[in-house]
Protein backbone atom coordinates (compact mmCIF):
# COMPACT_ATOMS: atom_id res chain seq x y z
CA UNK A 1 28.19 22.99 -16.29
CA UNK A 2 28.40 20.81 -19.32
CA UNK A 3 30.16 18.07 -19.74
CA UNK A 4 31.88 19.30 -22.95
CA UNK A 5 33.05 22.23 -21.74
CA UNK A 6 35.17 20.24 -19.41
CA UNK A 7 36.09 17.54 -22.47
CA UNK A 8 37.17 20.81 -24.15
CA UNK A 9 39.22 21.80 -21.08
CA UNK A 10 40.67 18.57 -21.22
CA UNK A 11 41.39 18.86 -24.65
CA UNK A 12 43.43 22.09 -23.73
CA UNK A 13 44.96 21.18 -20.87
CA UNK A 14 46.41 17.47 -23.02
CA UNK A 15 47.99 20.70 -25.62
CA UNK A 16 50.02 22.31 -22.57
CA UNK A 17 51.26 18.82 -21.64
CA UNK A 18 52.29 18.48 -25.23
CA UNK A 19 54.00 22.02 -24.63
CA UNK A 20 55.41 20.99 -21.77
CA UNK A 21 57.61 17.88 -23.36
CA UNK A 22 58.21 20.27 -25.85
CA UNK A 23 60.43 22.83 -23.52
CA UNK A 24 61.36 19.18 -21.44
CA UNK A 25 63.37 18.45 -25.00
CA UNK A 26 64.82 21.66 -24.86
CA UNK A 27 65.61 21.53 -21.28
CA UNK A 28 67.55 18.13 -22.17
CA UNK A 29 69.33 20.06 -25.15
CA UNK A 30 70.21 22.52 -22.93
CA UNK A 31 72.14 20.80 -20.31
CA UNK A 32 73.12 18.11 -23.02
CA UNK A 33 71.05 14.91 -21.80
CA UNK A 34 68.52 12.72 -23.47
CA UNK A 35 65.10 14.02 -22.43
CA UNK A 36 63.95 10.67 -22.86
CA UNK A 37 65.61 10.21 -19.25
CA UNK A 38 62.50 11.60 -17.78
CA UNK A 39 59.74 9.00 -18.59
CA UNK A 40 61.06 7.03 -15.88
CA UNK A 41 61.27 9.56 -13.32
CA UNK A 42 58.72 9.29 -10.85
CA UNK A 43 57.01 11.33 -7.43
CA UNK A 44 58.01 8.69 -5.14
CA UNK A 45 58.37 4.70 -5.59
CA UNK A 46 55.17 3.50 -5.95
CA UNK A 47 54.12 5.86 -8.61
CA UNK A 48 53.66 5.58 -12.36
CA UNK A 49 56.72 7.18 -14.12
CA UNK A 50 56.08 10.46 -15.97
CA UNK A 51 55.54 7.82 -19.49
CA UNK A 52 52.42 6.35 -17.32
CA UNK A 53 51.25 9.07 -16.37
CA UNK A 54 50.81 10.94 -19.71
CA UNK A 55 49.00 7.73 -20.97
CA UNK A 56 47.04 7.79 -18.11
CA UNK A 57 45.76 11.24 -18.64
CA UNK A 58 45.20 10.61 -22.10
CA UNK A 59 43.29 7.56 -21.12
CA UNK A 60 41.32 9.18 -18.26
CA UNK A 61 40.24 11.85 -20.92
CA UNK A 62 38.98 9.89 -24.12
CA UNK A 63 37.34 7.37 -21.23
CA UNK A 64 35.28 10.68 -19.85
CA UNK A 65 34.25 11.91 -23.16
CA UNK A 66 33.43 8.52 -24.67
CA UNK A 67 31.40 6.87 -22.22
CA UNK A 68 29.78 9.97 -21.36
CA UNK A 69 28.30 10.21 -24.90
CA UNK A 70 27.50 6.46 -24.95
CA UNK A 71 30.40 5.77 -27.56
CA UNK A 72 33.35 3.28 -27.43
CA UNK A 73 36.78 4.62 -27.08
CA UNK A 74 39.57 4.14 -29.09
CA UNK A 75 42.40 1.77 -27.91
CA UNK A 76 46.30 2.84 -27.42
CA UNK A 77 48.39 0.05 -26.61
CA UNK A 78 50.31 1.94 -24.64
CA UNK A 79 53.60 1.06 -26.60
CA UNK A 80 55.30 4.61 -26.41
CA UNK A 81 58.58 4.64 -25.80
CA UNK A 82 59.76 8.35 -26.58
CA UNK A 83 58.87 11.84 -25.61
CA UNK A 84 58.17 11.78 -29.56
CA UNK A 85 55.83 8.55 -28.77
CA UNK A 86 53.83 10.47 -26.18
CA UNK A 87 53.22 13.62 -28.29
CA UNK A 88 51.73 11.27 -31.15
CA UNK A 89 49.29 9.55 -28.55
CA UNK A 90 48.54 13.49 -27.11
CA UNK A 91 47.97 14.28 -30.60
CA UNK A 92 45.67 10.96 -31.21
CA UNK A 93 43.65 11.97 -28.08
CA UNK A 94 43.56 15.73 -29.13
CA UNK A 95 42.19 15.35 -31.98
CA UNK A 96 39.92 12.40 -31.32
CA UNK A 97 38.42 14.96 -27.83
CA UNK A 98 37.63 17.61 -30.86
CA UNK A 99 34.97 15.70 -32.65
CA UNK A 100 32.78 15.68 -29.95
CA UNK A 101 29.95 18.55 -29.67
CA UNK A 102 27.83 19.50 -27.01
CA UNK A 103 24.86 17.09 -28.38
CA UNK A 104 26.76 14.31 -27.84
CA UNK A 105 26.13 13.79 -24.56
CA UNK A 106 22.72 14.85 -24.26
CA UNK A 107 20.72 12.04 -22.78
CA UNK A 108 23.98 11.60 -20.36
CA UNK A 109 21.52 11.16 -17.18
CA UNK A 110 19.85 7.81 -18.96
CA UNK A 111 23.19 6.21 -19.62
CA UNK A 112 25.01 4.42 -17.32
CA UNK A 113 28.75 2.99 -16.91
CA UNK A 114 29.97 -0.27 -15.82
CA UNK A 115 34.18 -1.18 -15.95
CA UNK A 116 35.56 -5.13 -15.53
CA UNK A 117 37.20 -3.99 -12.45
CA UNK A 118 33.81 -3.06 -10.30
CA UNK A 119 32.50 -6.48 -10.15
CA UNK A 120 29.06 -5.96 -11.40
CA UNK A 121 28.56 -2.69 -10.39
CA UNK A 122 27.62 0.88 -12.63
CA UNK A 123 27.20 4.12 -12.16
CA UNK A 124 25.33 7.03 -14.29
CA UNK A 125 27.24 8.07 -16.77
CA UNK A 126 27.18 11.69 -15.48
CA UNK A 127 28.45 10.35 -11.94
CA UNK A 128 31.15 8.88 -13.90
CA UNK A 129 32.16 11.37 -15.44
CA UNK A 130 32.68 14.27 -12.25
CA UNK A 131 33.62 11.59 -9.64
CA UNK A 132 35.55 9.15 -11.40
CA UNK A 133 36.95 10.25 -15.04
CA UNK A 134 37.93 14.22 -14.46
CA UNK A 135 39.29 13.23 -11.43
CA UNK A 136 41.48 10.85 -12.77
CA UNK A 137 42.37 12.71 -15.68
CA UNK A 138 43.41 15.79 -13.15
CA UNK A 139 45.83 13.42 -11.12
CA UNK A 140 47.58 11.87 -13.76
CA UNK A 141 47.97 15.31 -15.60
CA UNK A 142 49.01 17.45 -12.33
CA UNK A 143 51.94 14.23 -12.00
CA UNK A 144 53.19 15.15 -15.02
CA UNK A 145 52.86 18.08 -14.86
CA UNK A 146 55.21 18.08 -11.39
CA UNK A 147 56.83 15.42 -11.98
CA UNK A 148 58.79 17.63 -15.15
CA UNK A 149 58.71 20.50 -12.62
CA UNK A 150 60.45 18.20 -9.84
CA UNK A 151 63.30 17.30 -12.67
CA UNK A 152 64.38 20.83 -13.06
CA UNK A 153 62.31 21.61 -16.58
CA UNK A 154 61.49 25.39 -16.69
CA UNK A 155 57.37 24.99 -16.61
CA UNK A 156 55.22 27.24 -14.52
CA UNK A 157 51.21 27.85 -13.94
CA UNK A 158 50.79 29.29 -17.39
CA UNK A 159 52.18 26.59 -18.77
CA UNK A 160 50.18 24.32 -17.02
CA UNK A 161 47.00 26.34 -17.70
CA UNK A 162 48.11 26.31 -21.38
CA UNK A 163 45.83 29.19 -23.30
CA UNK A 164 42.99 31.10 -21.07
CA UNK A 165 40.88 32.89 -23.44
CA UNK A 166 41.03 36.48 -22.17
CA UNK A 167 38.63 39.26 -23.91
């Protein structure tokens, strides 16, 4: 499978997030509360809150497609502060995951990845990607995702699978 189809995916899936704070602002309206209450709500105690975690899955997916296809990404200083603040960054990551095309990451098996944190160490770009990156992106986005479910906001499987394109 190519690696874009799965930027793409993320791409889709970083939409129904943005969907999802979307009825997590009505849920708040609702039962009369800020909505901005749940960025700080977490799984359990050692967790990043829900604000963490949605800049860690927009993180984990600009990382995947950027130093897959060799290029640098572009920094958030992850300053948000507001459901509003989150849907901007979604938004910045959206539309930044579009301009890639499939010929971007040819030549993915020649390139290779290295991060501060593994002390020397790389990988191939391509091993990044499926074992370090998507995974990644898929934990911080299923926390979200359940940590909004966990709070009581109305989101299901279709929301988290945001738009499946049926023939």
């Amino acid at each position: 499978m190519s690696i874009h189809l799965i930027v793409l995916e993320m791409k889709k899936l970083l939409g129904s997030l943005d969907h999802c704070l979307d009825k997590a602002v009505a849920y708040g309206s609702e039962r009369k509360f800020d909505a901005n209450v749940l960025l700080q709500s977490r799984l359990a105690p050692d967790m990043f809150s829900l604000l963490r975690q949605i800049q860690a899955a927009c993180d984990q997916a600009k990382y995947a497609a950027s130093r897959s296809a060799g290029k640098e990404p572009p920094a958030h200083p992850d300053n948000e502060a507001s459901i509003d603040d989150l849907k901007k960054r979604i938004g910045a990551v959206v539309a930044y995951l579009g301009t890639f095309t499939a010929a971007d990451f040819d030549g993915v098996e020649s390139r290779t990845v290295s991060l501060p944190r593994w002390e020397g160490k790389k990988m191939p770009a391509a091993d990044y990607f499926v074992e370090h990156a998507m995974p990644n992106f898929f934990f911080h986005f299923t926390t979200a995702y359940a940590i909004l479910r966990h709070n009581g906001v109305p989101v299901g499987k279709r929301d988290y699978l945001g738009a499946i394109s049926y023939k």
